[in-house]
N, C-alpha and C. Protein backbone atom coordinates (compact mmCIF):
# COMPACT_ATOMS: atom_id res chain seq x y z
N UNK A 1 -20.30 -29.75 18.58
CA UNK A 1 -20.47 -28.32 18.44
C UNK A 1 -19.10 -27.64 18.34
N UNK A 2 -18.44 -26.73 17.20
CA UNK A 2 -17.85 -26.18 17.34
C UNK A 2 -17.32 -24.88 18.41
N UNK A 3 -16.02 -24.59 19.02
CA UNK A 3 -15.96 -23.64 19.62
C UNK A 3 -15.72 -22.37 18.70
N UNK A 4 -16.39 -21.38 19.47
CA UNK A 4 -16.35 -20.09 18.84
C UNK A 4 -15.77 -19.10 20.20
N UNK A 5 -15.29 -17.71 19.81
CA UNK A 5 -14.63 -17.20 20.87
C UNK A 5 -14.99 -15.78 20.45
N UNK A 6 -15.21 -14.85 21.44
CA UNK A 6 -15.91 -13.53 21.21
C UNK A 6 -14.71 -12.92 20.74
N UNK A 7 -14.96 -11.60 20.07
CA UNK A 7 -14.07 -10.86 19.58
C UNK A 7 -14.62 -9.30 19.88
N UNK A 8 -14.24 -8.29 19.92
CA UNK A 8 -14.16 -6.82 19.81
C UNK A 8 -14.01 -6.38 18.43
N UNK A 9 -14.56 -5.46 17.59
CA UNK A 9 -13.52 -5.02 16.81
C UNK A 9 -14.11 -3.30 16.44
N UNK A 10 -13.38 -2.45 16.23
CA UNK A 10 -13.52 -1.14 15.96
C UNK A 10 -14.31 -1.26 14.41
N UNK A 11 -15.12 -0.34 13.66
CA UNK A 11 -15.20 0.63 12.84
C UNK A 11 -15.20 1.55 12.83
N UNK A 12 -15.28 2.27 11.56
CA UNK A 12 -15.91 3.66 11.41
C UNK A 12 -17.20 3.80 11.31
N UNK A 13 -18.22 4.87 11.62
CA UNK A 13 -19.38 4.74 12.15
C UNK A 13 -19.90 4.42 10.73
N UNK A 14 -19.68 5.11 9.86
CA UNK A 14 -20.44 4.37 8.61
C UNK A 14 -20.37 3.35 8.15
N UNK A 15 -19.46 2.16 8.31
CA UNK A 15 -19.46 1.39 8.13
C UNK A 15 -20.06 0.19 8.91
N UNK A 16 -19.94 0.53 10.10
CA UNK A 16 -21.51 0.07 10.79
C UNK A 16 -22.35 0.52 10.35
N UNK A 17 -23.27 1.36 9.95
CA UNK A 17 -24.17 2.19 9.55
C UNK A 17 -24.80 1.03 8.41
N UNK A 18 -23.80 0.99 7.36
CA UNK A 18 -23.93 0.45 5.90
C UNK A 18 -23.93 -1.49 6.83
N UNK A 19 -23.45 -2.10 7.59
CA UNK A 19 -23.49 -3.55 8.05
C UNK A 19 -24.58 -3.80 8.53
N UNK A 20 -25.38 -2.94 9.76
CA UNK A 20 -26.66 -2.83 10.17
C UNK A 20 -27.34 -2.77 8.92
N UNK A 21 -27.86 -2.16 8.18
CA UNK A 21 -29.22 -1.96 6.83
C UNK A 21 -28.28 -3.52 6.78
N UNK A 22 -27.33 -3.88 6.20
CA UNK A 22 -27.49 -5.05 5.33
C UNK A 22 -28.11 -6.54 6.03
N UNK A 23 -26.99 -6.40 7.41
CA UNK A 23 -27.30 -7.39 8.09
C UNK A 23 -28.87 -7.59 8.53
N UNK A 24 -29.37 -6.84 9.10
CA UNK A 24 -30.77 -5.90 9.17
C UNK A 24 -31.65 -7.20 7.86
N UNK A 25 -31.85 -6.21 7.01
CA UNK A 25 -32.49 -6.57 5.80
C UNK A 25 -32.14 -8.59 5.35
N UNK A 26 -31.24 -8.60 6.02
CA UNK A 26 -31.11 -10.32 5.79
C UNK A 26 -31.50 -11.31 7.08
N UNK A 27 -31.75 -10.08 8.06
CA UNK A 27 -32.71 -10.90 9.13
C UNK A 27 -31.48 -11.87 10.09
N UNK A 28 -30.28 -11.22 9.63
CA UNK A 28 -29.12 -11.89 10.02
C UNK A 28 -28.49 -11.14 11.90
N UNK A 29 -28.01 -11.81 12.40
CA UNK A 29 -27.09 -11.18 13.80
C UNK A 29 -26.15 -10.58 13.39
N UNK A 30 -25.43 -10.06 14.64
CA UNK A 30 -24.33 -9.34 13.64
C UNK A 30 -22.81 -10.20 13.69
N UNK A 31 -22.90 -11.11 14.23
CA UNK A 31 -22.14 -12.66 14.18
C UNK A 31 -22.19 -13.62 12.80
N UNK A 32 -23.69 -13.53 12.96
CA UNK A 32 -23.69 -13.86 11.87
C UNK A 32 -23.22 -13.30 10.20
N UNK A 33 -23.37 -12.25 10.16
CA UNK A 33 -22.81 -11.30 9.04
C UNK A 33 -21.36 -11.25 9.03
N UNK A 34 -20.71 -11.37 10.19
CA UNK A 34 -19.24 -10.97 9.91
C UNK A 34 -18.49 -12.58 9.95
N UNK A 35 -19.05 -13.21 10.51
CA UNK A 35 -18.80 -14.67 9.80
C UNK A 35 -18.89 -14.98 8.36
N UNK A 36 -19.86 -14.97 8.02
CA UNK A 36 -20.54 -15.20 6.75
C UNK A 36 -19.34 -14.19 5.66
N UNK A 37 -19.33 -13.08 5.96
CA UNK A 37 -17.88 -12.17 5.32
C UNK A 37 -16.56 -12.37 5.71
N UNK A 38 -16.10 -12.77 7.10
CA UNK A 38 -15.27 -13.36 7.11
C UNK A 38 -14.41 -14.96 6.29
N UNK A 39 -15.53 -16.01 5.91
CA UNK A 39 -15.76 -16.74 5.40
C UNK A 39 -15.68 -16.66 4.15
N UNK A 40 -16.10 -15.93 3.80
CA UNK A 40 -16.57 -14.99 2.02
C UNK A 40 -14.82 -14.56 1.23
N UNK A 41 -14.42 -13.56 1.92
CA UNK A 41 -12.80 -13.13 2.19
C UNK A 41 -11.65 -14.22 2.37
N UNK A 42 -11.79 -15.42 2.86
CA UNK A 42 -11.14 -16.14 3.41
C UNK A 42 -10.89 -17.29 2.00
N UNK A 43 -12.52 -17.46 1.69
CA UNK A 43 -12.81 -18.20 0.57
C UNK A 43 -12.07 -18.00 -0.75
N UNK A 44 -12.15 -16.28 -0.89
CA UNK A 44 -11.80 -15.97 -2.04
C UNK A 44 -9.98 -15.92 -1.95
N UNK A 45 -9.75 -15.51 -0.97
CA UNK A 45 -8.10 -15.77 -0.76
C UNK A 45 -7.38 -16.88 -1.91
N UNK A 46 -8.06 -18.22 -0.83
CA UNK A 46 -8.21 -19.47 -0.93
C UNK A 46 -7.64 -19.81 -2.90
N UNK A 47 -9.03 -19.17 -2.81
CA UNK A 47 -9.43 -19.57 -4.89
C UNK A 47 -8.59 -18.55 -5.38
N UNK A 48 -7.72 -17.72 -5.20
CA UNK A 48 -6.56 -16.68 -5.94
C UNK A 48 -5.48 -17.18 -5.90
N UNK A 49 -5.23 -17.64 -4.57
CA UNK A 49 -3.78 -18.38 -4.13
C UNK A 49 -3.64 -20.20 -5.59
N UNK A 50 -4.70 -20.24 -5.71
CA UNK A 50 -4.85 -21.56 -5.86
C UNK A 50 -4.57 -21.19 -7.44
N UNK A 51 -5.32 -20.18 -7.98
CA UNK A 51 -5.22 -19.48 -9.58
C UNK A 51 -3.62 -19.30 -9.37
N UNK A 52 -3.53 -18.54 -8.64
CA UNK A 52 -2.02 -18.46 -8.61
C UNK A 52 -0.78 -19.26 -8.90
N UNK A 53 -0.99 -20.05 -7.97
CA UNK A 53 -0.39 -21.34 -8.08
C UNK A 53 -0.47 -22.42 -9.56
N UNK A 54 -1.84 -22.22 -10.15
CA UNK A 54 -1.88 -22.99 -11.40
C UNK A 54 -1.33 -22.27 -12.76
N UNK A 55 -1.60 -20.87 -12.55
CA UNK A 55 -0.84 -19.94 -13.84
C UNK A 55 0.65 -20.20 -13.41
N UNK A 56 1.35 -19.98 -12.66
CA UNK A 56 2.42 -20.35 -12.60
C UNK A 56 3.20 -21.47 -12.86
N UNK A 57 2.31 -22.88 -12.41
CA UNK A 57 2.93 -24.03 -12.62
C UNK A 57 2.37 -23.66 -14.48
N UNK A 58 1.15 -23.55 -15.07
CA UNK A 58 1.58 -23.27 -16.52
C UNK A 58 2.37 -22.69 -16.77
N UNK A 59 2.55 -21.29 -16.30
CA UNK A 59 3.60 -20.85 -17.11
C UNK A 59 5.39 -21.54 -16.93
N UNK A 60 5.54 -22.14 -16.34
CA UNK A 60 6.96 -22.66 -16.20
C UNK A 60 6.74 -24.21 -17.68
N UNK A 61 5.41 -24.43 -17.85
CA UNK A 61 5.26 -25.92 -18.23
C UNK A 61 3.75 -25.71 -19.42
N UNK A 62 3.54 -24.98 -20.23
CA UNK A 62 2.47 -24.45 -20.90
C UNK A 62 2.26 -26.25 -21.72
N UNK A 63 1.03 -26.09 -21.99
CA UNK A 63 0.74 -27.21 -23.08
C UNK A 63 1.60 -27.37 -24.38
N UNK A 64 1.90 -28.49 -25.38
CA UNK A 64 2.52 -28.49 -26.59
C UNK A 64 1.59 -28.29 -27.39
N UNK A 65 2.09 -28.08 -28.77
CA UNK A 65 1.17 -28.03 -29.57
C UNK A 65 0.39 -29.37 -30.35
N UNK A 66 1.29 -30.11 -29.86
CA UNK A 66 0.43 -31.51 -30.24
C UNK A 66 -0.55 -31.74 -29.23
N UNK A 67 -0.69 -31.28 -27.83
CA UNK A 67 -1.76 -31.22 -26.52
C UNK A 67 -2.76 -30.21 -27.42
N UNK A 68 -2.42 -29.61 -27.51
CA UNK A 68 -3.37 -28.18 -28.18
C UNK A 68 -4.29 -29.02 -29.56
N UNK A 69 -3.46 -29.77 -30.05
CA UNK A 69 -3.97 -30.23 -31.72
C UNK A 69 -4.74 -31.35 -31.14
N UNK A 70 -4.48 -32.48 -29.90
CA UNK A 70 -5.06 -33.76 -29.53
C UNK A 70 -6.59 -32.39 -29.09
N UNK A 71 -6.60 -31.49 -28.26
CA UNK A 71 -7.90 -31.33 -27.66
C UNK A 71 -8.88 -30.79 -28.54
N UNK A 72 -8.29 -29.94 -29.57
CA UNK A 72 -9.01 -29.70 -30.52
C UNK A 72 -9.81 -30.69 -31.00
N UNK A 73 -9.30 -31.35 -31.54
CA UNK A 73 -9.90 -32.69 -32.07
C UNK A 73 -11.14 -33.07 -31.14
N UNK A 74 -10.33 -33.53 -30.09
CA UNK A 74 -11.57 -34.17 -29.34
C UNK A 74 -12.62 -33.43 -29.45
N UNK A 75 -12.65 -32.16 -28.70
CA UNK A 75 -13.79 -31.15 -28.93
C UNK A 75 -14.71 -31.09 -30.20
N UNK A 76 -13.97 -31.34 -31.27
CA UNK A 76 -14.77 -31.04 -32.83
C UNK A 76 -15.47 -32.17 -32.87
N UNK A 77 -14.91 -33.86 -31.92
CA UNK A 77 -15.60 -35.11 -32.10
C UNK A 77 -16.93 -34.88 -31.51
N UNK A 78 -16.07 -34.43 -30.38
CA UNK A 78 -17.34 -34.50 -29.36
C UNK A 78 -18.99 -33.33 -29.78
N UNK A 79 -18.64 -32.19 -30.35
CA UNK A 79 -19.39 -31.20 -30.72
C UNK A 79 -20.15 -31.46 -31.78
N UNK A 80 -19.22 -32.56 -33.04
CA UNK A 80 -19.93 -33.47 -33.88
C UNK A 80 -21.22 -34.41 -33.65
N UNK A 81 -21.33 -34.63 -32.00
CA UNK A 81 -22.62 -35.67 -32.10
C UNK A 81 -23.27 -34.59 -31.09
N UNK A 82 -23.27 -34.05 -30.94
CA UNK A 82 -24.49 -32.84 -30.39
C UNK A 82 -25.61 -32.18 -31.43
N UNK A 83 -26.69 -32.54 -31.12
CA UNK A 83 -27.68 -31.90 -32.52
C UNK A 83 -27.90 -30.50 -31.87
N UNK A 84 -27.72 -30.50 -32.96
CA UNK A 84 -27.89 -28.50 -32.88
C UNK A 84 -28.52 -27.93 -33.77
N UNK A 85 -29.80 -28.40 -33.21
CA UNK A 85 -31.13 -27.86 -33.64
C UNK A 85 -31.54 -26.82 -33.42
């Protein structure tokens, strides 16, 4: 079983307001909701940092144009035995 550890945290009343209806309506705790968004936020970090990291290593190192001319190809082979009916 994982440990978990209580927390406090402030809003503004509407924004509780708007977490209750949601959490509410998903039949969810309210642990559960701010996990689940905490998680959500954390996730997406994650997958930007990571975009990040790959546009950059392209851009220092972009494909050639003979990479560009080999994938083409393949693609037109490969698209060649697909019936496309």
């Amino acid at each position: 079983m994982r440990k978990t550890a209580k927390i406090a945290i402030s809003l503004p009343e509407e924004v509780l307001a708007a977490v209750e209806r949601e959490r509410m309506g998903r039949g969810e705790s309210r642990s559960q909701f701010f996990r689940r968004a905490a998680e959500a936020l954390l996730r997406r970090q994650r997958e930007q940092e990571m975009a990040d990291v790959y546009l950059r290593a392209y851009q220092r190192l972009p494909e050639t144009e003979e990479e560009v001319e080999a994938a083409r190809r393949a693609a037109s082979n490969i698209l060649a035995e697909e019936p496309w009916e």
